[in-house]
C-alpha atoms as a PDB file:
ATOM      1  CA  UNK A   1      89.108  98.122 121.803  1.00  0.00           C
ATOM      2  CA  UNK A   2      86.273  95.757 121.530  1.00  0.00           C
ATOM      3  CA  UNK A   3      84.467  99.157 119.538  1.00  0.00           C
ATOM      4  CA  UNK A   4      87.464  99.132 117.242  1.00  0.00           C
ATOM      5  CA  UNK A   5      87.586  95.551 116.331  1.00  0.00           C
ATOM      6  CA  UNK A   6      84.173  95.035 115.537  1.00  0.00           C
ATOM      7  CA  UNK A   7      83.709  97.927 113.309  1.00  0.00           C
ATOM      8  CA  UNK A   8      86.940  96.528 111.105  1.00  0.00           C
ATOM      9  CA  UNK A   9      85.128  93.388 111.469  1.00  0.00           C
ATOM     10  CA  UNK A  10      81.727  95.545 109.480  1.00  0.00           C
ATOM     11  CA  UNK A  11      83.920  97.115 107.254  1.00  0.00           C
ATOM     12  CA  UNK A  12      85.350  93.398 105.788  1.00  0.00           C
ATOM     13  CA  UNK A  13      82.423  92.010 105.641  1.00  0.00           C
ATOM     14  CA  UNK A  14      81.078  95.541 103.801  1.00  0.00           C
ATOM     15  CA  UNK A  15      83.653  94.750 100.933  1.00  0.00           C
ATOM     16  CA  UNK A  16      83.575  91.167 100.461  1.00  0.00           C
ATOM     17  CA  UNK A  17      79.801  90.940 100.737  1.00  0.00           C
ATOM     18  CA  UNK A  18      79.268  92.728  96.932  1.00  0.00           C
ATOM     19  CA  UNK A  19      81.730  90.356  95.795  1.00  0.00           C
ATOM     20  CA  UNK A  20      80.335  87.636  96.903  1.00  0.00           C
ATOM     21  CA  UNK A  21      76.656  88.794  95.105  1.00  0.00           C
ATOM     22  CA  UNK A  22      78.852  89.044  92.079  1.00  0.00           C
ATOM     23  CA  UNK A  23      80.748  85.719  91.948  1.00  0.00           C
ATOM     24  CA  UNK A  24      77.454  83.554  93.337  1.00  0.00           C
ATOM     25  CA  UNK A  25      77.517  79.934  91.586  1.00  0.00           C
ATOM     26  CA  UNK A  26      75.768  80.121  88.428  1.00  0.00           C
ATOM     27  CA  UNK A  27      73.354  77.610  90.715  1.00  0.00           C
ATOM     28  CA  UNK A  28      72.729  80.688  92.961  1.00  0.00           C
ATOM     29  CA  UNK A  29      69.020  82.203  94.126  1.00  0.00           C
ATOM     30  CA  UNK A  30      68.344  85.402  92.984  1.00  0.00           C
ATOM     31  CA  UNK A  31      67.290  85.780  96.666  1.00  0.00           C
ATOM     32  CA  UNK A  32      70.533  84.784  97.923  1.00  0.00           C
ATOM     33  CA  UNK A  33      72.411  87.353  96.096  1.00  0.00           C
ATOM     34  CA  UNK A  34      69.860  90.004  97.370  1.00  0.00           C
ATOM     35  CA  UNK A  35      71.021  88.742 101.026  1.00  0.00           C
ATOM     36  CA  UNK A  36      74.273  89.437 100.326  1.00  0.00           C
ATOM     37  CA  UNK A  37      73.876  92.809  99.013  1.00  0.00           C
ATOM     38  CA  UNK A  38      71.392  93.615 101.684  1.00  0.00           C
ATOM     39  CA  UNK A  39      73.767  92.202 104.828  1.00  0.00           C
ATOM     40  CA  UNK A  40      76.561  94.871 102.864  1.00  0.00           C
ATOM     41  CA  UNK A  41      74.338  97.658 103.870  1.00  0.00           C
ATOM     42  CA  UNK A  42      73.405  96.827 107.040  1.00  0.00           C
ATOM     43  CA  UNK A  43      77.334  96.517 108.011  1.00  0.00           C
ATOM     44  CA  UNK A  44      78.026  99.866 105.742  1.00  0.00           C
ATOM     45  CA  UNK A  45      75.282 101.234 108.375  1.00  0.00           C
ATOM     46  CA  UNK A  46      77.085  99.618 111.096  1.00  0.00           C
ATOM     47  CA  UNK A  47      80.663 101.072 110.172  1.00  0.00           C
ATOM     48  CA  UNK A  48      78.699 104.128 110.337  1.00  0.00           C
ATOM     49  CA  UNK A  49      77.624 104.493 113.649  1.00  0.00           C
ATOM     50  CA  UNK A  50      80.338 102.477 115.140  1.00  0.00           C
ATOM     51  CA  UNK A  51      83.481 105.137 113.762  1.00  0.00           C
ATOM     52  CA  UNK A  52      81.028 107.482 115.248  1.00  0.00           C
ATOM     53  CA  UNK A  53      81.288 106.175 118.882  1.00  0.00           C
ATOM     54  CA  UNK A  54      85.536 105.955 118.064  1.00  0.00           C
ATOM     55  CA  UNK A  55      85.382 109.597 117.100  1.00  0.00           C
ATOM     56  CA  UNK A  56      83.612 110.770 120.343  1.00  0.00           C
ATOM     57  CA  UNK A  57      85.996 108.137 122.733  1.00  0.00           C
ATOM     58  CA  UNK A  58      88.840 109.834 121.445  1.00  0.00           C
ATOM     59  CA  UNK A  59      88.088 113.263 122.476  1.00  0.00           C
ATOM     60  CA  UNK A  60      86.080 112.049 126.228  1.00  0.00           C
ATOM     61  CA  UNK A  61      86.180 108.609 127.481  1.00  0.00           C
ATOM     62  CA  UNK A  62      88.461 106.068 128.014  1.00  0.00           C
ATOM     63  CA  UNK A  63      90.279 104.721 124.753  1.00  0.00           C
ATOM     64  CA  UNK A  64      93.960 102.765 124.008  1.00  0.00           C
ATOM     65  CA  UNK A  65      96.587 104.650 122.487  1.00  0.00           C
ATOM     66  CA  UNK A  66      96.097 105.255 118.557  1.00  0.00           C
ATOM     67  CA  UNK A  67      99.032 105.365 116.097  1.00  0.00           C
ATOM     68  CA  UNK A  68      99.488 108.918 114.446  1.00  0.00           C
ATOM     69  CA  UNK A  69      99.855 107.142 111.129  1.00  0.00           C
ATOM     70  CA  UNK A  70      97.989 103.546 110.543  1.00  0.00           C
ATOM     71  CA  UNK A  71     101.433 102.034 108.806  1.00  0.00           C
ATOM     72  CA  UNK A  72     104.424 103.661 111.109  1.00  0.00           C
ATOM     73  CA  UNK A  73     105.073 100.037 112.436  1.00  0.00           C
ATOM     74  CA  UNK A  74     105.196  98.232 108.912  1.00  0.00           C
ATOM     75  CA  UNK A  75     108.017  97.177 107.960  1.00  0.00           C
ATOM     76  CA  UNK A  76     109.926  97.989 104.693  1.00  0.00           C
ATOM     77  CA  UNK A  77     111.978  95.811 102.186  1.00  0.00           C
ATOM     78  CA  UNK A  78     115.048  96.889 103.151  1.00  0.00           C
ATOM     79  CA  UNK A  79     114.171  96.050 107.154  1.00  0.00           C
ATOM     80  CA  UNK A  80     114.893  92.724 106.544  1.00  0.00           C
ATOM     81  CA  UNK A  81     117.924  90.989 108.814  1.00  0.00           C
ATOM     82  CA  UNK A  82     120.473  90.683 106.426  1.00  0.00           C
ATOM     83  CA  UNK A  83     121.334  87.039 108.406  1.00  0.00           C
ATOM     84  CA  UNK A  84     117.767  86.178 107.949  1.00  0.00           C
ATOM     85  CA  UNK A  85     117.724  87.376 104.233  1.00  0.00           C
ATOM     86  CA  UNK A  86     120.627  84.986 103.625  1.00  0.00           C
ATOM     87  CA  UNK A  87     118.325  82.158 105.567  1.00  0.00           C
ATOM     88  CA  UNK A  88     115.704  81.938 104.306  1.00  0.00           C
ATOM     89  CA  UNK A  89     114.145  83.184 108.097  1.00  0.00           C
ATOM     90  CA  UNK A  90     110.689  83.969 107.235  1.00  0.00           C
ATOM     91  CA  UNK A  91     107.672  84.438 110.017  1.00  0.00           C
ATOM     92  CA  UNK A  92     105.248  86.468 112.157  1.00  0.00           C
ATOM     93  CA  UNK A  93     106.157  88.458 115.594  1.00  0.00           C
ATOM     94  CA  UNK A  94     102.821  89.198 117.662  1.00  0.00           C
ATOM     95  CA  UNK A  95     103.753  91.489 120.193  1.00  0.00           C
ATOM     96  CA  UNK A  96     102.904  94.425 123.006  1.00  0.00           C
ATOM     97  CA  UNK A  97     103.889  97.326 123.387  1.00  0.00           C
ATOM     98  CA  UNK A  98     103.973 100.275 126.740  1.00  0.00           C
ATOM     99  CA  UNK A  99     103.291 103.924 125.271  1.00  0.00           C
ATOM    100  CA  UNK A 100     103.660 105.904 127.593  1.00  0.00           C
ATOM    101  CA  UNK A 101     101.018 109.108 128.645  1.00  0.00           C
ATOM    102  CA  UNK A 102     102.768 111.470 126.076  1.00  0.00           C
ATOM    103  CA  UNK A 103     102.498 109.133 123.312  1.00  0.00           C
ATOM    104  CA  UNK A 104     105.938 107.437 123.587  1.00  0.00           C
ATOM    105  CA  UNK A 105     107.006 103.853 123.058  1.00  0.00           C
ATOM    106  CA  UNK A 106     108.953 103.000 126.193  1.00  0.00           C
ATOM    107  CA  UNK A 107     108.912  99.161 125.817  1.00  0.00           C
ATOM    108  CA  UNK A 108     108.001  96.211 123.513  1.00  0.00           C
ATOM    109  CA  UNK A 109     107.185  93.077 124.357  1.00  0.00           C
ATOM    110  CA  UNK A 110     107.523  89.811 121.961  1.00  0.00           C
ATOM    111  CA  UNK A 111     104.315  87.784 122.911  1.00  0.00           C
ATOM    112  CA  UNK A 112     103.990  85.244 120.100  1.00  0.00           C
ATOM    113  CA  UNK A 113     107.738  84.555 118.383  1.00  0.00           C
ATOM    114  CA  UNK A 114     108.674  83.901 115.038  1.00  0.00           C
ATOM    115  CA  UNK A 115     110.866  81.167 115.567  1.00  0.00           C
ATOM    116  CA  UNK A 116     113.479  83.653 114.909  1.00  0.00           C
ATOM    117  CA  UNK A 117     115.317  85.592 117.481  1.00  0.00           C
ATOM    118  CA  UNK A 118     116.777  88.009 114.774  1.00  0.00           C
ATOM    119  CA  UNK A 119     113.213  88.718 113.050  1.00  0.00           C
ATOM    120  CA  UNK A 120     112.191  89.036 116.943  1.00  0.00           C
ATOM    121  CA  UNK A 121     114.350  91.147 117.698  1.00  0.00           C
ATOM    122  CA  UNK A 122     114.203  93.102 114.423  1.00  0.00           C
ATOM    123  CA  UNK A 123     110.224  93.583 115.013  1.00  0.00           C
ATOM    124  CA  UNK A 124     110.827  95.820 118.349  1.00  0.00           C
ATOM    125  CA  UNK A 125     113.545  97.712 116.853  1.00  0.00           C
ATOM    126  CA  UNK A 126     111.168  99.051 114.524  1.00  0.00           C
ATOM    127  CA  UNK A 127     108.909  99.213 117.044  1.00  0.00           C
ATOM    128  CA  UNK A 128     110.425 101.627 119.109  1.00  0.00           C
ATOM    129  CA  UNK A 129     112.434 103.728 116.678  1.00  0.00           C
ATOM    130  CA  UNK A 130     109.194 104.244 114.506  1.00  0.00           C
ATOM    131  CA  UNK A 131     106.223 104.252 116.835  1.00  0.00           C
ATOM    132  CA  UNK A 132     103.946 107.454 117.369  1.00  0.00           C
ATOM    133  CA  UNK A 133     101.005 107.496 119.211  1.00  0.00           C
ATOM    134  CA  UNK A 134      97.950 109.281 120.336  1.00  0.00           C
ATOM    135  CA  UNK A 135      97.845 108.317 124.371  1.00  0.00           C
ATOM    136  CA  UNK A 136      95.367 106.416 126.072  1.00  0.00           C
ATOM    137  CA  UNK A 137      93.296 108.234 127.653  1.00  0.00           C
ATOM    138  CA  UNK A 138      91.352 107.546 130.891  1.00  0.00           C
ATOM    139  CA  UNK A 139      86.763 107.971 131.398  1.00  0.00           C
ATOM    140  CA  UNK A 140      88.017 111.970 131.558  1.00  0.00           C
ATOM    141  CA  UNK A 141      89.636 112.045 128.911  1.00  0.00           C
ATOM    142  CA  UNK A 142      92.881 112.829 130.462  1.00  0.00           C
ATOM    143  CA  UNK A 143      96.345 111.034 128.829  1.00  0.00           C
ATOM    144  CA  UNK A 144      97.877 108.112 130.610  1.00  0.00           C
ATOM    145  CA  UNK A 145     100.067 105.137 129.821  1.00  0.00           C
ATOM    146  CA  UNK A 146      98.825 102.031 128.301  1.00  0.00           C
ATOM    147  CA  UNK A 147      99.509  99.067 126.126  1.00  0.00           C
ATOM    148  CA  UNK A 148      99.194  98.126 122.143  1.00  0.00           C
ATOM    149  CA  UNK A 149      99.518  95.186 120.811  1.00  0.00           C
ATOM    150  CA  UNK A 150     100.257  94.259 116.954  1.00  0.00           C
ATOM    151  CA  UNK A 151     102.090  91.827 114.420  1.00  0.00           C
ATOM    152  CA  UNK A 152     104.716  91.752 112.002  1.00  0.00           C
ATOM    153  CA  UNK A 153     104.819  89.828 108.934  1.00  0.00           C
ATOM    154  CA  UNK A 154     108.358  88.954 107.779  1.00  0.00           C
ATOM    155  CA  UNK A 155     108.176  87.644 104.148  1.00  0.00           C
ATOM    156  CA  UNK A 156     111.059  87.544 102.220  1.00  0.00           C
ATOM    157  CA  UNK A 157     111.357  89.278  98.728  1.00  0.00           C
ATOM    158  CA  UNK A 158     113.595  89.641  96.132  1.00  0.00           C
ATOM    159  CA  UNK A 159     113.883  92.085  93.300  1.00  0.00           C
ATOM    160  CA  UNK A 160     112.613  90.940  90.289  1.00  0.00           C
ATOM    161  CA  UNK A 161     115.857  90.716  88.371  1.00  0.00           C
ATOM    162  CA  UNK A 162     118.489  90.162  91.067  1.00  0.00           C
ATOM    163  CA  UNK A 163     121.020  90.079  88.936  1.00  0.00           C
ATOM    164  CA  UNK A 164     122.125  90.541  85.084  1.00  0.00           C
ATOM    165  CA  UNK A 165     119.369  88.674  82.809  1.00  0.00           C
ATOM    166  CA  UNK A 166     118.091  88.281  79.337  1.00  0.00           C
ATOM    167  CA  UNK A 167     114.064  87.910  78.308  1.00  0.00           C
ATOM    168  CA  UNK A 168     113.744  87.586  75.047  1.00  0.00           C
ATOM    169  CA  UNK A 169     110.589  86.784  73.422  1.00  0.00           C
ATOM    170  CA  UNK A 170     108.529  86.761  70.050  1.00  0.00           C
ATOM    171  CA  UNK A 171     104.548  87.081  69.242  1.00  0.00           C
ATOM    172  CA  UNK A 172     102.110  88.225  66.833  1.00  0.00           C
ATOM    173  CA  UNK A 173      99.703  90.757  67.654  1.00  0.00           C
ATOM    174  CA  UNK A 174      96.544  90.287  65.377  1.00  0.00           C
ATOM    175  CA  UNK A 175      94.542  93.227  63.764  1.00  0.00           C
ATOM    176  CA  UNK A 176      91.546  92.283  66.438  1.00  0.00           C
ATOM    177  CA  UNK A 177      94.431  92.582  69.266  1.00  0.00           C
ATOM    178  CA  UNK A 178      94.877  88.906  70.162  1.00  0.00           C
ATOM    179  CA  UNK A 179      98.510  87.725  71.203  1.00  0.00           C
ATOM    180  CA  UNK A 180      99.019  84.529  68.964  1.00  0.00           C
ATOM    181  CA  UNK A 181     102.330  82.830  68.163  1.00  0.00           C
ATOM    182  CA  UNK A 182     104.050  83.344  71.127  1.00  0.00           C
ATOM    183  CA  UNK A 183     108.136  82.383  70.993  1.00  0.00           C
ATOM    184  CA  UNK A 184     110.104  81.942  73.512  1.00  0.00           C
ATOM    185  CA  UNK A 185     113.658  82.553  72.494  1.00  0.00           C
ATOM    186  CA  UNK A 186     115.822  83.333  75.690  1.00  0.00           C
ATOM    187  CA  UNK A 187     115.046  83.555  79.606  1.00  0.00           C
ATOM    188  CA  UNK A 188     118.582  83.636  81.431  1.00  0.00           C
ATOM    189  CA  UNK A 189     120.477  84.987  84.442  1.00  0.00           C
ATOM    190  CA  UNK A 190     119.220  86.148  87.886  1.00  0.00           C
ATOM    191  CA  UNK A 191     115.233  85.946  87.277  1.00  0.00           C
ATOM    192  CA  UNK A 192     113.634  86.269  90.741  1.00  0.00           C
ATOM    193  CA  UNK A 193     111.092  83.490  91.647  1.00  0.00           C
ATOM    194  CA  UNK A 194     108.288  86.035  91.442  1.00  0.00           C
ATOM    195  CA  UNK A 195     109.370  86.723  87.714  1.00  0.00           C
ATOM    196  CA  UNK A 196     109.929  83.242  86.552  1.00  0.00           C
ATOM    197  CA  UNK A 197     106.174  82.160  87.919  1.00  0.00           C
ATOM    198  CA  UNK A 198     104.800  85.273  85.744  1.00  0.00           C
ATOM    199  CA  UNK A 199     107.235  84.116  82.323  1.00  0.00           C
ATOM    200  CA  UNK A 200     105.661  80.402  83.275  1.00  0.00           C
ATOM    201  CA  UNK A 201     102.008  81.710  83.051  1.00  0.00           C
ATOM    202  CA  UNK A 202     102.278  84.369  80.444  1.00  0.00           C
ATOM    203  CA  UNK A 203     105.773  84.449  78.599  1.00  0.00           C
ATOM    204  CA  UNK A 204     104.140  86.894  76.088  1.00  0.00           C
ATOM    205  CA  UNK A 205     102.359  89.850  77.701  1.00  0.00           C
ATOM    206  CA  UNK A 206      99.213  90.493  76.916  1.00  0.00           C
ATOM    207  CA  UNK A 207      98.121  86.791  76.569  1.00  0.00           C
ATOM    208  CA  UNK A 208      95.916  86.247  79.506  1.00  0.00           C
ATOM    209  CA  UNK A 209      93.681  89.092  77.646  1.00  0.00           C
ATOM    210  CA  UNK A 210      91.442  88.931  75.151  1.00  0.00           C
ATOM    211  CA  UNK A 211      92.225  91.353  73.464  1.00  0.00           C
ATOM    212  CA  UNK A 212      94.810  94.609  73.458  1.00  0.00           C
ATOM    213  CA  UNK A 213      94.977  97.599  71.468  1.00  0.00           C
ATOM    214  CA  UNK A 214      96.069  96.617  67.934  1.00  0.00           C
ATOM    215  CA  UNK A 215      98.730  98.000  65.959  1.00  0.00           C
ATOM    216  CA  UNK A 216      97.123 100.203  63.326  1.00  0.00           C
ATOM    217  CA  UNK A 217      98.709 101.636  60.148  1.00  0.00           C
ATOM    218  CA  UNK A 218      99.067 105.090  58.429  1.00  0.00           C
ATOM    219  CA  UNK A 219      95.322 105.360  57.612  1.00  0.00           C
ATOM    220  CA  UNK A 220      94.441 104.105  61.052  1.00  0.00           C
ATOM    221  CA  UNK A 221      93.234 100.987  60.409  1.00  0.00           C
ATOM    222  CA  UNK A 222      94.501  97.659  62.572  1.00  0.00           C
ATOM    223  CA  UNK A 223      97.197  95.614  61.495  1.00  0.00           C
ATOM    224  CA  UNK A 224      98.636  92.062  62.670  1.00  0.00           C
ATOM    225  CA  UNK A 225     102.319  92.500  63.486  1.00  0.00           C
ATOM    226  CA  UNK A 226     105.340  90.614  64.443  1.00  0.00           C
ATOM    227  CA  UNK A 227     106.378  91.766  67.962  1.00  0.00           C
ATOM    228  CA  UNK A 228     110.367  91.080  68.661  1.00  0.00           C
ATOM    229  CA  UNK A 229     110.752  92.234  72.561  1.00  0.00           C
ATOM    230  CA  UNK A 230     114.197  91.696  74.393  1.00  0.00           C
ATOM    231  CA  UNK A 231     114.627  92.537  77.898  1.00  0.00           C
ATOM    232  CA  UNK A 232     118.341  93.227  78.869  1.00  0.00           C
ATOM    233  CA  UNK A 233     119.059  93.530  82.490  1.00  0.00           C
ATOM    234  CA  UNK A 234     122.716  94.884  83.593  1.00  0.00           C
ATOM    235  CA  UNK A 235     123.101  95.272  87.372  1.00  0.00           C
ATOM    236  CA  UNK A 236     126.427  96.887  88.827  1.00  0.00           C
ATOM    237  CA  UNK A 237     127.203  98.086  92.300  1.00  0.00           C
ATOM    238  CA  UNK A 238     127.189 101.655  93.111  1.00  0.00           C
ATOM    239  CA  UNK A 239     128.386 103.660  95.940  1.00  0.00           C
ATOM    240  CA  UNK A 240     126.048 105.308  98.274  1.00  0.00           C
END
């Protein structure tokens, strides 16, 4: 385990090390970027030779059970308590879980709550309905029972148009492919929070670019036009 965590541990810094080198204060020493880029390849080498070791645990040593597939445990959109939905419930479940020595869940364990017993109890559920594992194994190799542990986010989402809804804007799209002008003639109905905080910073798409390809005419040359754009959401319910 301790092999495991430090080699995710390599691999983070491995990707946020180039972007750091990239987004250095304009203050910055050339010498200090070249730090950063050079600590990025010592963990790349690192990642290297630690997935290495993982690879030859797994087939002789002792190692915890694996998960067949990395994101079996997530959970999906449509997971989500109904109850808690309706509340507002939001939180994260830390918790452990027995697998047994053919790969099994046979028990789950809440270790660090939510606050909510339905998100709790929701977060095992999945647990054991969905979890697949390679076994631990012992020094031989051999399968035997052991323990994972994990977490469970529980955010709560909403479509982006929950219900019926009207967006209705107007903009001019210059012959150099700016988005000038912008008009904003309707936003009503059910216009998920997500949605509204988008229309708030860009009502017009295309605006937080420079530039976007230009309307061009029959000769191919570009053109400023008048963009009218109306979205018209209709929702209904449907039998399943």
């Amino acid at each position: 385990m301790m092999t495991t965590t430090f080699a995710a541990a390599a691999l983070s810094f491995f990707a946020l090390a180039p972007a750091y080198a990239q987004n250095a204060p304009a203050g910055a020493t050339d010498e200090a970027v070249d730090a950063a880029e050079d600590a990025a390849e010592d963990a790349a080498a690192q990642v290297g030779e630690i997935a290495a070791v993982v690879v030859v645990g797994a087939d002789a040593g002792p190692m915890a059970p694996q998960l067949t597939e990395f994101d079996l445990l997530q959970n999906k959109p449509a997971d989500y308590p109904p109850t808690s939905w309706i509340n507002g419930e939001e939180g994260t479940a830390y918790y452990e879980l027995a697998v047994d020595a053919d790969g099994s869940v046979t028990g789950c364990t809440i270790i660090e709550s939510t606050g909510h017993e339905r998100l709790d109890a929701k977060t095992c559920e999945i647990a054991m309905e969905r979890g697949a594992f390679f076994p631990a194994t012992d020094s031989e190799g051999s399968p035997i029972a052991g323990t994972h542990r994990d977490f469970q986010v529980w955010n709560r989402r909403e479509p982006q148009f929950p219900g019926s809804a009207t967006i209705h804007v107007r903009f001019t799209t210059t012959a150099q492919g700016a988005i000038t002008d912008c008009d904003v003639v309707e936003v009503s109905g059910e216009i998920g929070d997500a949605m509204r905080d988008t229309m708030e910073r860009e009502p017009c798409p295309g605006m937080s670019r420079l530039t976007r390809p230009p309307y061009r005419d029959e000769d191919g040359n570009p053109v400023a036009k008048r963009v009218d754009l109306m979205i018209v959401v209709q929702t209904e319910d449907v039998a399943e």
